[in-house]
N, C-alpha and C. Protein backbone atom coordinates (compact mmCIF):
# COMPACT_ATOMS: atom_id res chain seq x y z
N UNK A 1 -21.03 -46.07 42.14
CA UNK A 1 -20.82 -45.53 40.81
C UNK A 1 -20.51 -44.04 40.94
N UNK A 2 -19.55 -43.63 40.47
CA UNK A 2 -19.11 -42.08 40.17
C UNK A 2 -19.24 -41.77 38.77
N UNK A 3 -19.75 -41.02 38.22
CA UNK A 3 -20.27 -40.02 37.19
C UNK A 3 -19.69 -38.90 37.60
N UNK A 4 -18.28 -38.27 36.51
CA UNK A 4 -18.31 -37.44 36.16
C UNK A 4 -18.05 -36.42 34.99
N UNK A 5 -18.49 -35.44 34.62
CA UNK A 5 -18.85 -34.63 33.91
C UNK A 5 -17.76 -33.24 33.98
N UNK A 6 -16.73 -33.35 32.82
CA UNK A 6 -15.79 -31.83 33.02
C UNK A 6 -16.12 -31.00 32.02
N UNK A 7 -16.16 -29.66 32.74
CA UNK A 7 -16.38 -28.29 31.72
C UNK A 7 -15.64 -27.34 31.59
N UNK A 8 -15.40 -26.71 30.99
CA UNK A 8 -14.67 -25.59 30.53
C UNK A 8 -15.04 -24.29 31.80
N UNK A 9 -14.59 -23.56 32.02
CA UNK A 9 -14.75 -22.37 32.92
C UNK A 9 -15.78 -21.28 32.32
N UNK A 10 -16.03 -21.83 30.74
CA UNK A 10 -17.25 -21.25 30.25
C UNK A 10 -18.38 -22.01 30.70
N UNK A 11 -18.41 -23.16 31.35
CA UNK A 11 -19.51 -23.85 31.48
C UNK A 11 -19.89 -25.15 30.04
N UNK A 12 -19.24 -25.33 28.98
CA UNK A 12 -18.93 -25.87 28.33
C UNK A 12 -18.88 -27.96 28.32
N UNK A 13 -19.23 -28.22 27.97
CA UNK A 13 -18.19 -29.55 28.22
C UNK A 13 -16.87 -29.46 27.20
N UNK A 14 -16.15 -30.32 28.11
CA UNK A 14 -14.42 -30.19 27.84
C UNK A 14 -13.88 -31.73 27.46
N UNK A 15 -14.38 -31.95 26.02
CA UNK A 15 -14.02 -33.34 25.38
C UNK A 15 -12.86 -33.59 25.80
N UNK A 16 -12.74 -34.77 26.10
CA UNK A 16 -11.04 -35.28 26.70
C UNK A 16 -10.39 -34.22 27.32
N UNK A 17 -10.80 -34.07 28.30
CA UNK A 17 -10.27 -33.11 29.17
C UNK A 17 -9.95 -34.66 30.50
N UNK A 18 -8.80 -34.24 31.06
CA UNK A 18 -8.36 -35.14 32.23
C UNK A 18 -9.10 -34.46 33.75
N UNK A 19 -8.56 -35.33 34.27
CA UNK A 19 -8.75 -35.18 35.92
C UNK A 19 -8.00 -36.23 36.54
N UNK A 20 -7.97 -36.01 38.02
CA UNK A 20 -7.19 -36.99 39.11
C UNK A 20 -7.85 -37.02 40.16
N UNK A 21 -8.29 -38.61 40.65
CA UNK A 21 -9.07 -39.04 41.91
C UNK A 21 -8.43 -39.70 42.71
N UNK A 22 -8.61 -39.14 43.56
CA UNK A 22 -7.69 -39.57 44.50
C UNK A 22 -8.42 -40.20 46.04
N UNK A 23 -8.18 -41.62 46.51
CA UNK A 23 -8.75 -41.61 47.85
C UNK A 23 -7.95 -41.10 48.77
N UNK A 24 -8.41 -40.49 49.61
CA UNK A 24 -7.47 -39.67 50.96
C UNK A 24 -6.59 -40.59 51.87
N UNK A 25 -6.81 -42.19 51.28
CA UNK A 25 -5.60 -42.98 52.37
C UNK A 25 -4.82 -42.92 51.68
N UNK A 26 -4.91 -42.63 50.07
CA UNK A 26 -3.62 -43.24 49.08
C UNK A 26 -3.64 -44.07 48.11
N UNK A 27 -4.71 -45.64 48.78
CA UNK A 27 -4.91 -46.54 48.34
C UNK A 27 -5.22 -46.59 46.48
N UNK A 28 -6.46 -45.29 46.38
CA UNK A 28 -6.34 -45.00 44.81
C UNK A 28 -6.02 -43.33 44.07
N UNK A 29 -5.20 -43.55 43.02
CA UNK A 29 -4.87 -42.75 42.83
C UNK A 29 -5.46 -42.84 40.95
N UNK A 30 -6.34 -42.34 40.24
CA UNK A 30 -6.03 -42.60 38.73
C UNK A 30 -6.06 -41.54 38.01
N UNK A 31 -5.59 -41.01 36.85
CA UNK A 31 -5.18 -40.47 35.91
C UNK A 31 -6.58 -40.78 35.08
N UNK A 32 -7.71 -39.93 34.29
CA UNK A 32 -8.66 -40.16 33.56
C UNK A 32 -8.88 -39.44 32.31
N UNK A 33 -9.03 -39.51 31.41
CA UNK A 33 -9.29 -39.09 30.07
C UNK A 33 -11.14 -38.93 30.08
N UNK A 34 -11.74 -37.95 29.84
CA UNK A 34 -13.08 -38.02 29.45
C UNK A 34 -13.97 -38.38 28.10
N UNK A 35 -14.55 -38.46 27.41
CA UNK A 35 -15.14 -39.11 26.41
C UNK A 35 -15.20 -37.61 25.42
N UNK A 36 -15.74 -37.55 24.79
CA UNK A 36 -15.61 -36.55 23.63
C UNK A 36 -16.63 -35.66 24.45
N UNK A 37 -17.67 -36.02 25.33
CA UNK A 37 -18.70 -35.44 26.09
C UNK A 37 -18.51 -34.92 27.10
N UNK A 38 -17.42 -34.49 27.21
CA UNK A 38 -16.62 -34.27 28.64
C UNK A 38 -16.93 -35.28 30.15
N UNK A 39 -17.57 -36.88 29.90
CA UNK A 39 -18.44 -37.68 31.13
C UNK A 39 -16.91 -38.39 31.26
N UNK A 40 -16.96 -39.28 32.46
CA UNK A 40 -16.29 -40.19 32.51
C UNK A 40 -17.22 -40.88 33.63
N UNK A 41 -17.33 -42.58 33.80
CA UNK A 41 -17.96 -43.03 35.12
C UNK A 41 -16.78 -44.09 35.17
N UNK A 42 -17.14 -44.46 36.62
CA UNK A 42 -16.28 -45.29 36.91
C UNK A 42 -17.55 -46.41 38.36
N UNK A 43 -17.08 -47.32 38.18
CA UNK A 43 -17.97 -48.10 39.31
C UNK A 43 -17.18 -49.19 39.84
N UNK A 44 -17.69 -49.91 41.13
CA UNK A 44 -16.58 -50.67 41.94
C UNK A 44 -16.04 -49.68 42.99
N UNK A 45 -15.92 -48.52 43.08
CA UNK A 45 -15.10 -47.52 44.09
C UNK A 45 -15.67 -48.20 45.63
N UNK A 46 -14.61 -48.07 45.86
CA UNK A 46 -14.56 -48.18 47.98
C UNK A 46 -15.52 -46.82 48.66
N UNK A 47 -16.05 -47.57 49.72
CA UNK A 47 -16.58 -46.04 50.37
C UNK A 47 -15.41 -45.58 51.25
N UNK A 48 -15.55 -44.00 51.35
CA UNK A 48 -14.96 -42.88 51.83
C UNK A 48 -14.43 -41.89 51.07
N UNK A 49 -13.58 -41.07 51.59
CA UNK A 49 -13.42 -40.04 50.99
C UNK A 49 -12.28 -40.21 49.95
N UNK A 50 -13.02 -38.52 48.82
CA UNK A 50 -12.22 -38.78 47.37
C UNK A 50 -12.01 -37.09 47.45
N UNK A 51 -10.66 -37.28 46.64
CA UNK A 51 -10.53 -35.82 45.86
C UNK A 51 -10.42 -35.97 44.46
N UNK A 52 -11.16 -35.08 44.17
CA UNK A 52 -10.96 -35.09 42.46
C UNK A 52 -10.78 -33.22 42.04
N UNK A 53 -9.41 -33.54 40.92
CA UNK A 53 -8.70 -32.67 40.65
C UNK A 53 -8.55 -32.76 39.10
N UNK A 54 -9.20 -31.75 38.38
CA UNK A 54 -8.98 -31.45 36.88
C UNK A 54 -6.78 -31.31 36.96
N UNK A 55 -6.91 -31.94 36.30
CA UNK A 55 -5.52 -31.47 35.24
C UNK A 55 -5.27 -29.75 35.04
N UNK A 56 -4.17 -28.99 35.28
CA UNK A 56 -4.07 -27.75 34.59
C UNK A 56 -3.85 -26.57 35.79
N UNK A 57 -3.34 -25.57 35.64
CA UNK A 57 -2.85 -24.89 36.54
C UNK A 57 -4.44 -24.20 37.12
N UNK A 58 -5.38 -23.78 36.37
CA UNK A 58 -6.35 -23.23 36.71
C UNK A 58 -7.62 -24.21 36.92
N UNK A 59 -7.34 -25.00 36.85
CA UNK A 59 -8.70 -26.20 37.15
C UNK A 59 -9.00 -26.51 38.22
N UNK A 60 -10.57 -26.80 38.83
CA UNK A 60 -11.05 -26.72 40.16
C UNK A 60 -10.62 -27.79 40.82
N UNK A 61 -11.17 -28.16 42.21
CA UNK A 61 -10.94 -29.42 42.87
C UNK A 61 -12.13 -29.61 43.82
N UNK A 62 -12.61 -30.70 44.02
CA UNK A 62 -13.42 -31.06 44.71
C UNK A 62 -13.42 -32.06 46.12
N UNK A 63 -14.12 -31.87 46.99
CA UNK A 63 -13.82 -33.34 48.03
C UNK A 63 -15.25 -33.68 47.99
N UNK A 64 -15.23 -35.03 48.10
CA UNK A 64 -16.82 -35.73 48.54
C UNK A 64 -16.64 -36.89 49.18
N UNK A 65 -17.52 -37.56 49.38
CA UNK A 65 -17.15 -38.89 50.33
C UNK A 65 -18.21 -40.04 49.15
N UNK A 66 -17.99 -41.36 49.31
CA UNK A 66 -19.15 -41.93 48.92
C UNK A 66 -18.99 -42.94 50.13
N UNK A 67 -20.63 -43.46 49.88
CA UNK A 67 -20.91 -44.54 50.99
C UNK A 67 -21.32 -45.97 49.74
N UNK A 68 -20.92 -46.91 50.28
CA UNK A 68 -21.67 -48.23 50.25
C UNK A 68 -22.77 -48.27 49.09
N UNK A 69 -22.48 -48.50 48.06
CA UNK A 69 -24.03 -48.52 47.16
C UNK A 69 -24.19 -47.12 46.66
N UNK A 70 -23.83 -45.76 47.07
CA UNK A 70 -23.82 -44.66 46.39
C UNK A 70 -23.36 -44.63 44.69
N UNK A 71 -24.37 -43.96 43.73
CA UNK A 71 -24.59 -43.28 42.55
C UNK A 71 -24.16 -41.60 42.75
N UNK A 72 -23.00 -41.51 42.49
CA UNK A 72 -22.91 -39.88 42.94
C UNK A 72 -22.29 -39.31 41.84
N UNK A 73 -22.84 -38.12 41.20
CA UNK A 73 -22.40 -37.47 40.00
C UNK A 73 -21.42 -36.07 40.46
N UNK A 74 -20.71 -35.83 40.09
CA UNK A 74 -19.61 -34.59 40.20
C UNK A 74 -19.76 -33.88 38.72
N UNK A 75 -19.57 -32.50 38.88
CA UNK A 75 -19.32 -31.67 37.86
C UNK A 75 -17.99 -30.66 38.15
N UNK A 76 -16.47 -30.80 37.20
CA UNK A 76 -15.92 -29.88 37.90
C UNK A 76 -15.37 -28.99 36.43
N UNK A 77 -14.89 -27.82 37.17
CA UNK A 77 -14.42 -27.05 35.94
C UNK A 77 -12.87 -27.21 35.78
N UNK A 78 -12.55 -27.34 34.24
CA UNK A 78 -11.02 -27.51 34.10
C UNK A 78 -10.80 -26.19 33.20
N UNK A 79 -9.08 -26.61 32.99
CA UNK A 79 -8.33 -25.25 32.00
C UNK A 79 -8.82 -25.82 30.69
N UNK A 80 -8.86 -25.29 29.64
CA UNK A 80 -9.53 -25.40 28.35
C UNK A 80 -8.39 -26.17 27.69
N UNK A 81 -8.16 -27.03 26.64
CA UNK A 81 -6.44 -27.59 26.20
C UNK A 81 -6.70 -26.39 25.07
């Protein structure tokens, strides 16, 4: 399960704010919309490594890996719409 949570560069949550996850073979790539709460989860993911990338010229990026059975929450900061 992936949990994540986007905020504003104020620290904010960022209602429907996007992002992009990406696995590092290729295999997944998705486009995400967040909830009015700035959360999105997603479950079923493959283990190994992910990048996840807010939408927007100034928005952060992250790498993490998950394993097998991992619950892992991300917080990243995006551009404000």
């Amino acid at each position: 399960i992936l949990s994540v949570t986007l905020n504003d560069h104020a620290g904010q949550a960022a209602p429907f704010g996007s992002a992009r996850l990406q696995k590092k073979d290729g295999q997944i790539d998705i486009l995400f919309v967040a909830d009015e709460q700035g959360n999105f989860c997603l479950r079923g993911l493959p283990a190994g490594p992910f990048t996840l990338e807010g939408e927007g010229a100034e928005s952060d990026r992250t790498e993490f890996s998950l394993r097998s059975g991992d619950t892992k929450r991300v917080e990243l900061s995006i551009m404000s719409h």
